[in-house]
Protein backbone atom coordinates (compact mmCIF):
# COMPACT_ATOMS: atom_id res chain seq x y z
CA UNK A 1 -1.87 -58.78 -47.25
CA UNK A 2 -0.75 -55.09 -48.14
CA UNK A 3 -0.44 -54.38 -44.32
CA UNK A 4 -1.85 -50.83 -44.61
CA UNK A 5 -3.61 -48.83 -42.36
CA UNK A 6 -5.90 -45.94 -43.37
CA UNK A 7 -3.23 -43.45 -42.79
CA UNK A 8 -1.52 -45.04 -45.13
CA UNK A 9 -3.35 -45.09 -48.40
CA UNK A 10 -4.55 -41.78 -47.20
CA UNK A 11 -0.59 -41.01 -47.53
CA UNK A 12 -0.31 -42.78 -51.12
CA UNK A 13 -3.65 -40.89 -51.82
CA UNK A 14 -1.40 -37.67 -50.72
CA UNK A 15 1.51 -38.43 -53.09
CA UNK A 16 -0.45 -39.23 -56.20
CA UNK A 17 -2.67 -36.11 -55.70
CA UNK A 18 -0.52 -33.57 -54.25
CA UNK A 19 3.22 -34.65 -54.42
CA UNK A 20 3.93 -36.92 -57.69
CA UNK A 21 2.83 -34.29 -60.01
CA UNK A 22 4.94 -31.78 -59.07
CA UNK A 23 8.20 -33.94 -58.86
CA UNK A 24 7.55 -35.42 -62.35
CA UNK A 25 11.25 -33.73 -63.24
CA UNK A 26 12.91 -34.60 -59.76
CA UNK A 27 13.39 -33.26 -56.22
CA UNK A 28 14.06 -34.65 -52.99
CA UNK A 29 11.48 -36.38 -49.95
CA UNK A 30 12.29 -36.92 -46.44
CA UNK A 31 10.67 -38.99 -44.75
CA UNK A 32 10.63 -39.08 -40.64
CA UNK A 33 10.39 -42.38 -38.95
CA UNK A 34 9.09 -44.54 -42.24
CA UNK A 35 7.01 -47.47 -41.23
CA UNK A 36 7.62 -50.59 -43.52
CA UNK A 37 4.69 -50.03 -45.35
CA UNK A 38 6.16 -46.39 -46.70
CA UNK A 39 9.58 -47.94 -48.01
CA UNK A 40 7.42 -50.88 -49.69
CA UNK A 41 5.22 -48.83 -51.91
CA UNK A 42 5.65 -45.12 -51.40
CA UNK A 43 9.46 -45.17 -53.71
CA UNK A 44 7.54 -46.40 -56.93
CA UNK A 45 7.40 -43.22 -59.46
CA UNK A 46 3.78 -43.51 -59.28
CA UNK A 47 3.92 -41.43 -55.85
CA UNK A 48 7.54 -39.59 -55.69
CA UNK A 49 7.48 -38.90 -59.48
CA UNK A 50 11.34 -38.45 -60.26
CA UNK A 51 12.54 -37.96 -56.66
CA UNK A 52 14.77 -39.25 -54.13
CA UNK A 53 13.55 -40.46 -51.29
CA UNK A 54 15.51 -40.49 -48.07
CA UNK A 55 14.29 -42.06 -44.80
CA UNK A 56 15.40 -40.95 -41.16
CA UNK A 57 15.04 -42.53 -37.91
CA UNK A 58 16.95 -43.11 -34.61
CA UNK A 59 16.14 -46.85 -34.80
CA UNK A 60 17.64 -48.67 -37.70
CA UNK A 61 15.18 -51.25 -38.78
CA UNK A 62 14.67 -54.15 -40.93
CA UNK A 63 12.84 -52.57 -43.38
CA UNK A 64 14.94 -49.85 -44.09
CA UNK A 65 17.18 -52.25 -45.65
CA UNK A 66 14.62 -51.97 -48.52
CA UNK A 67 15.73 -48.91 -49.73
CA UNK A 68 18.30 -49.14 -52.95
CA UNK A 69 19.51 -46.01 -54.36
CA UNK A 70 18.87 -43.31 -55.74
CA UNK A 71 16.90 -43.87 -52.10
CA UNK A 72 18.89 -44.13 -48.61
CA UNK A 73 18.24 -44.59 -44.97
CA UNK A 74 20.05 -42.22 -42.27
CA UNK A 75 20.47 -43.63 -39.30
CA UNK A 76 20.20 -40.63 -36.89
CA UNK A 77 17.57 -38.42 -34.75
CA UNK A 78 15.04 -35.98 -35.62
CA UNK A 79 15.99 -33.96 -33.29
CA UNK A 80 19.37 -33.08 -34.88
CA UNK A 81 19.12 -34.10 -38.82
CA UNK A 82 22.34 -34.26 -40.79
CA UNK A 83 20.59 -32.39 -43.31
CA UNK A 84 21.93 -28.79 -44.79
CA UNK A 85 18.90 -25.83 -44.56
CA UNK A 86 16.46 -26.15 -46.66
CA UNK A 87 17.18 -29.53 -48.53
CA UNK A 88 14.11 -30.96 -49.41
CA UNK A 89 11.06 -30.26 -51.34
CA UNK A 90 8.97 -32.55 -49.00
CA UNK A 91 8.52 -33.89 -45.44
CA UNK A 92 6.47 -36.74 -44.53
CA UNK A 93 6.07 -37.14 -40.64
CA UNK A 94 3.15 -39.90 -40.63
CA UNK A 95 1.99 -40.53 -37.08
CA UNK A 96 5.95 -40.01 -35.49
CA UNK A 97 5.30 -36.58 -33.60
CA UNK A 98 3.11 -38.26 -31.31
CA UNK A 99 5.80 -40.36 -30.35
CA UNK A 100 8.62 -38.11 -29.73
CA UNK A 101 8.75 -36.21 -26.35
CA UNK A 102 10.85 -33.18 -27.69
CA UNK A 103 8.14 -32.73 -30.87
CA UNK A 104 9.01 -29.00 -31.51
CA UNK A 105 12.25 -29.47 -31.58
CA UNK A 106 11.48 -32.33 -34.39
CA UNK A 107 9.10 -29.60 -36.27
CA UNK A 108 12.05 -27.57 -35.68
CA UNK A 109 14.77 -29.52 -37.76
CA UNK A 110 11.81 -29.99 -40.30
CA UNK A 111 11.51 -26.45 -40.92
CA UNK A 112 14.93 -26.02 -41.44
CA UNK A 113 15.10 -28.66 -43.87
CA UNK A 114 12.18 -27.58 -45.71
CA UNK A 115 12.93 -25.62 -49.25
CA UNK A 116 11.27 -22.08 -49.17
CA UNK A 117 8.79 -23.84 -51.55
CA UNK A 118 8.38 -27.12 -50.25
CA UNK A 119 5.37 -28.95 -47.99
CA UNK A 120 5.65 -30.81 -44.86
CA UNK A 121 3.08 -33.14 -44.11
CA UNK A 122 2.46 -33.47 -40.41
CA UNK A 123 -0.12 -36.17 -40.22
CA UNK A 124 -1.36 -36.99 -36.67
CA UNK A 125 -4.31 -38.35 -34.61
CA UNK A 126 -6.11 -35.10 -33.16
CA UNK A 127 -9.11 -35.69 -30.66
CA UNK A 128 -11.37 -33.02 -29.00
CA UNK A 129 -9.58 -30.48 -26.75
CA UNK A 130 -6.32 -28.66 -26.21
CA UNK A 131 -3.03 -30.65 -26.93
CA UNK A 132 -2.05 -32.79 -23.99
CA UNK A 133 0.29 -35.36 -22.67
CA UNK A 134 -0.49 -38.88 -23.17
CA UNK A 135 -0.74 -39.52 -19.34
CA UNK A 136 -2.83 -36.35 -18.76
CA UNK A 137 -5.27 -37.61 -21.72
CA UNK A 138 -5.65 -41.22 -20.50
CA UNK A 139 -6.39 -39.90 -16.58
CA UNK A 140 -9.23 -37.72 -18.81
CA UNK A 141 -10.37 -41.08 -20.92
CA UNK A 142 -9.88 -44.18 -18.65
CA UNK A 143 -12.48 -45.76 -21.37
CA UNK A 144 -9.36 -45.46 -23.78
CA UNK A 145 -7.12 -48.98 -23.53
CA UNK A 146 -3.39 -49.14 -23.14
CA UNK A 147 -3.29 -50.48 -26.95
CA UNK A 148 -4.75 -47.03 -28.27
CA UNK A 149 -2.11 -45.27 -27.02
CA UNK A 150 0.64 -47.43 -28.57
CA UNK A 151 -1.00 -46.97 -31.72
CA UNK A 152 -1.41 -43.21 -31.14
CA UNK A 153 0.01 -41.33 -28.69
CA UNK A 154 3.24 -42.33 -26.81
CA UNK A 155 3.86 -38.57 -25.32
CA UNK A 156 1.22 -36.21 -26.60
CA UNK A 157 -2.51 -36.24 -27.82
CA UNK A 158 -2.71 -33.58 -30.32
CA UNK A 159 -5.99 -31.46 -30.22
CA UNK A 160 -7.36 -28.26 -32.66
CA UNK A 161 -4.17 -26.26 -31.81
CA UNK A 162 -1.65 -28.64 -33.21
CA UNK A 163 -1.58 -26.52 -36.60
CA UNK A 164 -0.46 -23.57 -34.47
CA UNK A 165 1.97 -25.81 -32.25
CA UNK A 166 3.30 -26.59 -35.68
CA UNK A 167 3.84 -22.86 -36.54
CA UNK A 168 5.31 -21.59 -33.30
CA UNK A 169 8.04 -24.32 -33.83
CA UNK A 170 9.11 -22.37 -37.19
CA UNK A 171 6.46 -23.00 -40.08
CA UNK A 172 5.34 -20.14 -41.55
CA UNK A 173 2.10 -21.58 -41.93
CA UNK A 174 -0.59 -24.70 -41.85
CA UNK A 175 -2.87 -25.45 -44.02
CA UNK A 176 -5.60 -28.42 -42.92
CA UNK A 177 -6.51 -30.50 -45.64
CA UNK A 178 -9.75 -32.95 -45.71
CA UNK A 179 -8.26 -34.78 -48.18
CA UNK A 180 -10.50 -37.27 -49.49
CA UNK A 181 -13.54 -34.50 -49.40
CA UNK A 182 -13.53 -35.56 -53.28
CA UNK A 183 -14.21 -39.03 -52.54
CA UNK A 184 -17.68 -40.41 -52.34
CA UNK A 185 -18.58 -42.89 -49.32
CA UNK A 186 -18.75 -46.28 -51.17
CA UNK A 187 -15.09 -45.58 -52.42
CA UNK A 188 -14.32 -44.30 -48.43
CA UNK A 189 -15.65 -47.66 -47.23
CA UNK A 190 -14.33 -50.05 -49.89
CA UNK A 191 -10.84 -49.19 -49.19
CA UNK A 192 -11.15 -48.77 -45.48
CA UNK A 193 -10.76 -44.77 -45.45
CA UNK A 194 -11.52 -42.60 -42.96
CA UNK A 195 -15.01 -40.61 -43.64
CA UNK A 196 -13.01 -37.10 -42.42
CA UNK A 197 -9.33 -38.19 -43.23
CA UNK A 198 -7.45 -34.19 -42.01
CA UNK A 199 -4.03 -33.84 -42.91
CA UNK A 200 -1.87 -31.01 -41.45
CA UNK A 201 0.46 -29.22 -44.16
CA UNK A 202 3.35 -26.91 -42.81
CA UNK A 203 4.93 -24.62 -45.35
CA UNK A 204 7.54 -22.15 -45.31
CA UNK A 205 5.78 -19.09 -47.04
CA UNK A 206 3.24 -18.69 -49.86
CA UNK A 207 5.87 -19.99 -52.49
CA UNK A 208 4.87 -23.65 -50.79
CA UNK A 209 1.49 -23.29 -50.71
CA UNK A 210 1.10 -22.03 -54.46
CA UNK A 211 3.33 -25.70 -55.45
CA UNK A 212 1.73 -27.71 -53.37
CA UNK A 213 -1.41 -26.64 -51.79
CA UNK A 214 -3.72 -27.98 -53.90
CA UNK A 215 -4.73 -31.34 -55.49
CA UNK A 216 -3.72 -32.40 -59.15
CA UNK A 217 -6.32 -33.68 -61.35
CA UNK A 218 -7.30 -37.35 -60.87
CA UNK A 219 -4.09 -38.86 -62.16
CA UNK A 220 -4.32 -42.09 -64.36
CA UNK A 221 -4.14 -45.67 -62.38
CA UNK A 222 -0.38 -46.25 -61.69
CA UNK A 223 1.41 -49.02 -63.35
CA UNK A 224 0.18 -52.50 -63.57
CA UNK A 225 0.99 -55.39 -61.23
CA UNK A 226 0.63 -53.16 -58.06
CA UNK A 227 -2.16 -55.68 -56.66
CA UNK A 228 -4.79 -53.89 -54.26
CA UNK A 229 -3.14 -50.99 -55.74
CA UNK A 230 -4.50 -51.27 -59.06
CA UNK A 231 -8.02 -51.47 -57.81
CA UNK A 232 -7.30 -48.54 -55.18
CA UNK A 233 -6.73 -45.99 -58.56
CA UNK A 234 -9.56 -47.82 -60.95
């Protein structure tokens, strides 16, 4: 069993469209509180291209043992990353912001770490209505169990103003991405995608958005022996 959730092939989906082209000659990738799935599959060339990929989180895990170099695991806080300004070329914060009561302060640090060029991808669950606290949002929803909020929301329920949350913490700007709009519904529903899969991207001006803003061309299945994998790019 691969383990994944939706978010996450709609991450590798991300990487092969969006990221792995443009890192074909190298670059650097943060990546805030990886889950073990990201340091299994996300270091292959197939989805960083040439990069280095560096993972960051205030627990130090099992997983992140995984990681050989040219990758690394920094044990410390997104709230205060040992990173110089504008170090990488991209962010991944998959489903973490949720989960972190100071969250602008963590878009903060990721704004200051971003290169003038780079992306940040700032995927999160966003439901109807104005961003909220987790307890203010279950006292709305008591039909919601205790086990959806693990999943989702430990301190905030993001709503349609989470892009501009996301700039008032120090983006320049958001794009919101439907990113498998592309996709057709038998190919949604085969690999357990969701129908309206958004992704948030935070950029630091226009440079960012004219590298990375946009797909890639369908890129060619990634190398053989990658199991569901194979299928997934077929």
């Amino acid at each position: 069993m691969c383990a994944a959730k939706p978010r996450h092939r709609a991450l590798l989906w991300f990487f092969r469209r969006y990221v792995a082209p443009r890192l074909a000659g190298g670059g650097s990738v943060l990546e805030v509180g990886p889950g073990k799935f990201q340091t299994r599959y996300l270091t292959a060339p197939d989805y960083l291209g040439e990069a280095r990929y560096v993972a960051i989180d205030i627990r130090h895990l099992k997983h992140h043992g995984r990681l050989t170099t040219p990758h690394q695991f920094v044990h410390a806080s997104a709230l205060a990353m040992p990173f110089a300004d504008a170090s990488f070329d991209v962010i991944v914060c998959n489903n973490t912001l949720p989960f972190i009561e100071q969250d602008r302060q963590a878009m903060a640090e990721m704004a200051r770490c971003l290169r003038p060029d780079g992306v940040a991808m700032l995927q999160s669950h966003m439901a109807a209505g104005q961003t909220s606290t987790a307890a203010d949002h279950a006292a709305r929803h008591p039909e919601l169990r205790p086990e959806w909020y693990a999943e989702n929301a430990h301190f905030w329920v993001y709503g349609p103003d989470y892009p501009a949350r996301i700039e008032a913490a120090g983006f320049g700007m958001t794009r919101t991405v439907h990113l498998l709009s592309d996709r057709s519904p038998a190919f949604r529903a085969r690999f357990g995608l969701k129908p309206a899969e958004r992704i948030v991207l935070g950029f630091s001006c226009e440079a960012g958005v004219h590298r990375f803003g946009s797909p890639a061309p369908i890129p060619a299945a990634p190398s053989a022996g990658s199991g569901w994998l194979d299928e997934f790019w077929s």
